[in-house]
C-alpha atoms as a PDB file:
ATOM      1  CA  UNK A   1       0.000   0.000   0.000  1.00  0.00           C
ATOM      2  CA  UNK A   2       1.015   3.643  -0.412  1.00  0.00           C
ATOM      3  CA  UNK A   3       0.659   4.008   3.513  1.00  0.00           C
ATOM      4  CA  UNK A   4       3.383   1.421   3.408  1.00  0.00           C
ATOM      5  CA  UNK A   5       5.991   2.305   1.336  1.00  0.00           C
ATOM      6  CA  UNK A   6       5.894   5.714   3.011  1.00  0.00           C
ATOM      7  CA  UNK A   7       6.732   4.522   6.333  1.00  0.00           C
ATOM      8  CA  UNK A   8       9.452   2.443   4.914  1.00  0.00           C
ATOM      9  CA  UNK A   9      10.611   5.715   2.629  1.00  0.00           C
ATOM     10  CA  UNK A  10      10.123   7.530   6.200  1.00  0.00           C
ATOM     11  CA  UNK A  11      12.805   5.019   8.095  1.00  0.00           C
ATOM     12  CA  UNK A  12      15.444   4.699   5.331  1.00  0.00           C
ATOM     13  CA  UNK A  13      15.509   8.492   5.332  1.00  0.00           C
ATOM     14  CA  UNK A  14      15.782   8.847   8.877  1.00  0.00           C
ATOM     15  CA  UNK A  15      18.625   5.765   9.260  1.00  0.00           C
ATOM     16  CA  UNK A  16      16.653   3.188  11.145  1.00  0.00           C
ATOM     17  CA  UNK A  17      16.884   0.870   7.862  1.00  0.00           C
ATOM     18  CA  UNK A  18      20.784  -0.654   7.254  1.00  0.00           C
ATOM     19  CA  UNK A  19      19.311  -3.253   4.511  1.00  0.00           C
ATOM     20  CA  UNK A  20      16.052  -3.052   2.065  1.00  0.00           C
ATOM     21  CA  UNK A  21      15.100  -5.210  -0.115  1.00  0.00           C
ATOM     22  CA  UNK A  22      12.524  -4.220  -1.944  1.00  0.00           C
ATOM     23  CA  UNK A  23      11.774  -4.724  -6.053  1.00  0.00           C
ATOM     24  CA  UNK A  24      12.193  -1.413  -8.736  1.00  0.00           C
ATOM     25  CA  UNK A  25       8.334  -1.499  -9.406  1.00  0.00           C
ATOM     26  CA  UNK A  26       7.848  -0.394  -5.913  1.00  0.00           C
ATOM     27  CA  UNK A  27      10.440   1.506  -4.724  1.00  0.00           C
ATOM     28  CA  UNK A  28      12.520   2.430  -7.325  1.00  0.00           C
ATOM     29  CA  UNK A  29      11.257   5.865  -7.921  1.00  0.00           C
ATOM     30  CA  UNK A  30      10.586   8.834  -5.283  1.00  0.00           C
ATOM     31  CA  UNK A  31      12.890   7.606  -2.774  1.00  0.00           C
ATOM     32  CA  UNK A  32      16.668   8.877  -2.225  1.00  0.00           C
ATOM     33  CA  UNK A  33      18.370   6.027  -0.843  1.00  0.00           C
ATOM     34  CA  UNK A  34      22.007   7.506  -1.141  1.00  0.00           C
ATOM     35  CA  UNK A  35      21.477   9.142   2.549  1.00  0.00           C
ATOM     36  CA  UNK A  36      21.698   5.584   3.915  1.00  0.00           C
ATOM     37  CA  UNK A  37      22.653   3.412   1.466  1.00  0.00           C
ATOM     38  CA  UNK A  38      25.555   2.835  -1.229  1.00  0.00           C
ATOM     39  CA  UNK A  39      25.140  -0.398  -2.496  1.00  0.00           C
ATOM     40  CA  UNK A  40      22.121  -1.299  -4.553  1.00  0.00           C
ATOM     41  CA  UNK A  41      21.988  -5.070  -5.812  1.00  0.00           C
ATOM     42  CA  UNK A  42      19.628  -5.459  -8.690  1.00  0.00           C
ATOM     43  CA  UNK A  43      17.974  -9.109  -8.480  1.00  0.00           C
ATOM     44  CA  UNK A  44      15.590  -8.687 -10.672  1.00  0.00           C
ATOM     45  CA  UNK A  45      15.070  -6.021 -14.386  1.00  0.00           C
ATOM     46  CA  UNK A  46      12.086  -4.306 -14.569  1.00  0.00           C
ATOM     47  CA  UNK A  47      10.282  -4.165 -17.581  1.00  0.00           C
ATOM     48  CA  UNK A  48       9.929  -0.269 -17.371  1.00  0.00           C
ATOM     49  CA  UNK A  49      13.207   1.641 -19.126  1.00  0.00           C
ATOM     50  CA  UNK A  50      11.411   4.767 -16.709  1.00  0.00           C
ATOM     51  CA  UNK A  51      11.485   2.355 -13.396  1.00  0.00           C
ATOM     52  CA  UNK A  52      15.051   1.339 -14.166  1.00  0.00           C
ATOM     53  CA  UNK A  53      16.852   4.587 -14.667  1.00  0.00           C
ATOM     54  CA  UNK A  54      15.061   6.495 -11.910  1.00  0.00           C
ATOM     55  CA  UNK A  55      15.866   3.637  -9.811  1.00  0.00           C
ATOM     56  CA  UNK A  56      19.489   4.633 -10.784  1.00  0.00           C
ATOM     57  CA  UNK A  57      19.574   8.375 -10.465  1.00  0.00           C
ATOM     58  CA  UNK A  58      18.166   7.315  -6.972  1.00  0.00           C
ATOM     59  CA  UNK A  59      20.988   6.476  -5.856  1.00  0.00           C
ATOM     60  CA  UNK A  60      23.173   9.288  -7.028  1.00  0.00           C
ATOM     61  CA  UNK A  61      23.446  11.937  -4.707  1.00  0.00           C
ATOM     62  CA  UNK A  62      24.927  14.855  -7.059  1.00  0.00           C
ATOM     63  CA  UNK A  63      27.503  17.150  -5.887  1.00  0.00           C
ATOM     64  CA  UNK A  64      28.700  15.114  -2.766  1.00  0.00           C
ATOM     65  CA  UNK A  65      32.032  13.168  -4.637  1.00  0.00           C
ATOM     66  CA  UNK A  66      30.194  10.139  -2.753  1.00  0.00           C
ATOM     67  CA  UNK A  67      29.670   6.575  -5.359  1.00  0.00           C
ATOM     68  CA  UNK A  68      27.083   4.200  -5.440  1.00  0.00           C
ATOM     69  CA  UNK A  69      27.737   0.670  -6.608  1.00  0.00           C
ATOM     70  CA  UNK A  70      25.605  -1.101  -8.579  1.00  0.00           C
ATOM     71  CA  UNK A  71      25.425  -4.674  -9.254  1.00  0.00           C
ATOM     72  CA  UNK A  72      22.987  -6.517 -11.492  1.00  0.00           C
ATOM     73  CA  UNK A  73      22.537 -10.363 -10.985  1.00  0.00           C
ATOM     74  CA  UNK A  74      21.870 -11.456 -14.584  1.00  0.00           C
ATOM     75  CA  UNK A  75      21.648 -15.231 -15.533  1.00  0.00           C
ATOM     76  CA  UNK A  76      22.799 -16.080 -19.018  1.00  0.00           C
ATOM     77  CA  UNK A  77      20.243 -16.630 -21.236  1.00  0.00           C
ATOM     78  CA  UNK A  78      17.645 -15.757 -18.819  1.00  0.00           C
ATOM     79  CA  UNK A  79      14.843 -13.328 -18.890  1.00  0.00           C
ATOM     80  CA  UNK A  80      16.452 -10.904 -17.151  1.00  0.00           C
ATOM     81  CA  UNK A  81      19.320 -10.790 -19.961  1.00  0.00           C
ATOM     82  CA  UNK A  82      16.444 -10.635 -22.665  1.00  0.00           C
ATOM     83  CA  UNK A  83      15.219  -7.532 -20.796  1.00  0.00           C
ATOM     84  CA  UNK A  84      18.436  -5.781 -20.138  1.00  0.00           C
ATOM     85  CA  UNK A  85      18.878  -6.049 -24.118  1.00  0.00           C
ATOM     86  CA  UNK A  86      15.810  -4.978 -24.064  1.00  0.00           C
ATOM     87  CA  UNK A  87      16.045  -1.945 -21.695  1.00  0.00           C
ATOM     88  CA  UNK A  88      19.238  -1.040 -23.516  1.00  0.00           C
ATOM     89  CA  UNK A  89      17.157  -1.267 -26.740  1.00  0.00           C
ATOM     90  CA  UNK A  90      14.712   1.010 -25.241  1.00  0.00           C
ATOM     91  CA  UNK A  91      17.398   3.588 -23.972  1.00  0.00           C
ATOM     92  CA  UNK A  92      18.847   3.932 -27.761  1.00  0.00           C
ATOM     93  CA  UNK A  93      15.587   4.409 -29.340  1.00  0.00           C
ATOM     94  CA  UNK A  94      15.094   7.111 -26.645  1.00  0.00           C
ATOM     95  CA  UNK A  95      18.504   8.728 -27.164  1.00  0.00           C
ATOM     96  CA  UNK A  96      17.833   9.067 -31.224  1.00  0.00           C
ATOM     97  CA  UNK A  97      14.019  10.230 -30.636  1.00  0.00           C
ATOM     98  CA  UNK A  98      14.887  12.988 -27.995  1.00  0.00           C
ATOM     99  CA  UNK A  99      18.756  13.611 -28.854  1.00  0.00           C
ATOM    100  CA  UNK A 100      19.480  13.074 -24.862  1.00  0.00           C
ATOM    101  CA  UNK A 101      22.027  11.009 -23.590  1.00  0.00           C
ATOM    102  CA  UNK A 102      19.994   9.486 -20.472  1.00  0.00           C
ATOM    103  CA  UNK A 103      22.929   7.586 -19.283  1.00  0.00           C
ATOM    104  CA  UNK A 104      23.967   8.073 -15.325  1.00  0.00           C
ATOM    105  CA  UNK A 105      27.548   9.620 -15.591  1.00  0.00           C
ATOM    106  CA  UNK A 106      30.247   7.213 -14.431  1.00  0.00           C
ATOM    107  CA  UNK A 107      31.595   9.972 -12.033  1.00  0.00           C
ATOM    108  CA  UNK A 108      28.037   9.587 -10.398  1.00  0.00           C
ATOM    109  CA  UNK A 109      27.553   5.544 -10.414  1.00  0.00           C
ATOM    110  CA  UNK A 110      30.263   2.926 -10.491  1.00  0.00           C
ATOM    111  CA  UNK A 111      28.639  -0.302 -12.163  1.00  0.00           C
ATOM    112  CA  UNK A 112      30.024  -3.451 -11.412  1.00  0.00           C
ATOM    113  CA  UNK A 113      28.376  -6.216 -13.592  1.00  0.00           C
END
């Protein structure tokens, strides 16, 4: 529920929470984890290109020289590497229709695959 996942937003924010887990659909957007956390393992690959990059930029905390680390668990020939072709797909066709680069600056996230 909403009620939920603001009380959970609430106590990562205010340090009571050392380890979430939690999947992209639910909290991967609206919630800066960076004041607690700096490690974010990705278990799963949401569907949504949106989801997955705010999920990202949620864990950058601009300005502050600080890193995140990032790592994706990714089975070969699973259908989490069919989607992360596909969110890469996605990210491309988004780049050429807007003329953005969307990608999270390495200075901001360091990805370990």
């Amino acid at each position: 529920s909403f009620e939920e996942v603001e009380r959970i937003r609430r106590e990562v924010e205010d340090g009571k929470v050392r380890v979430l887990l939690c999947s992209v659909a639910k909290m991967g957007t609206g919630v800066d984890f960076l004041k607690v956390f700096r490690y974010a393992v990705y278990m799963d690959i949401p569907w949504s290109f949106t989801q997955y990059i705010q999920s990202l930029r949620g864990l950058v905390r601009r300005g502050v020289g600080s890193s995140a680390f990032v790592v994706r668990l990714v089975v070969e020939r699973s259908v989490d590497e069919f989607l992360l072709g596909l969110l890469e797909r996605k990210r491309e066709m988004f780049e050429k229709a807007v003329g953005e680069d969307i990608e999270v600056s390495v200075d901001e996230v360091i990805e370990r695959i």
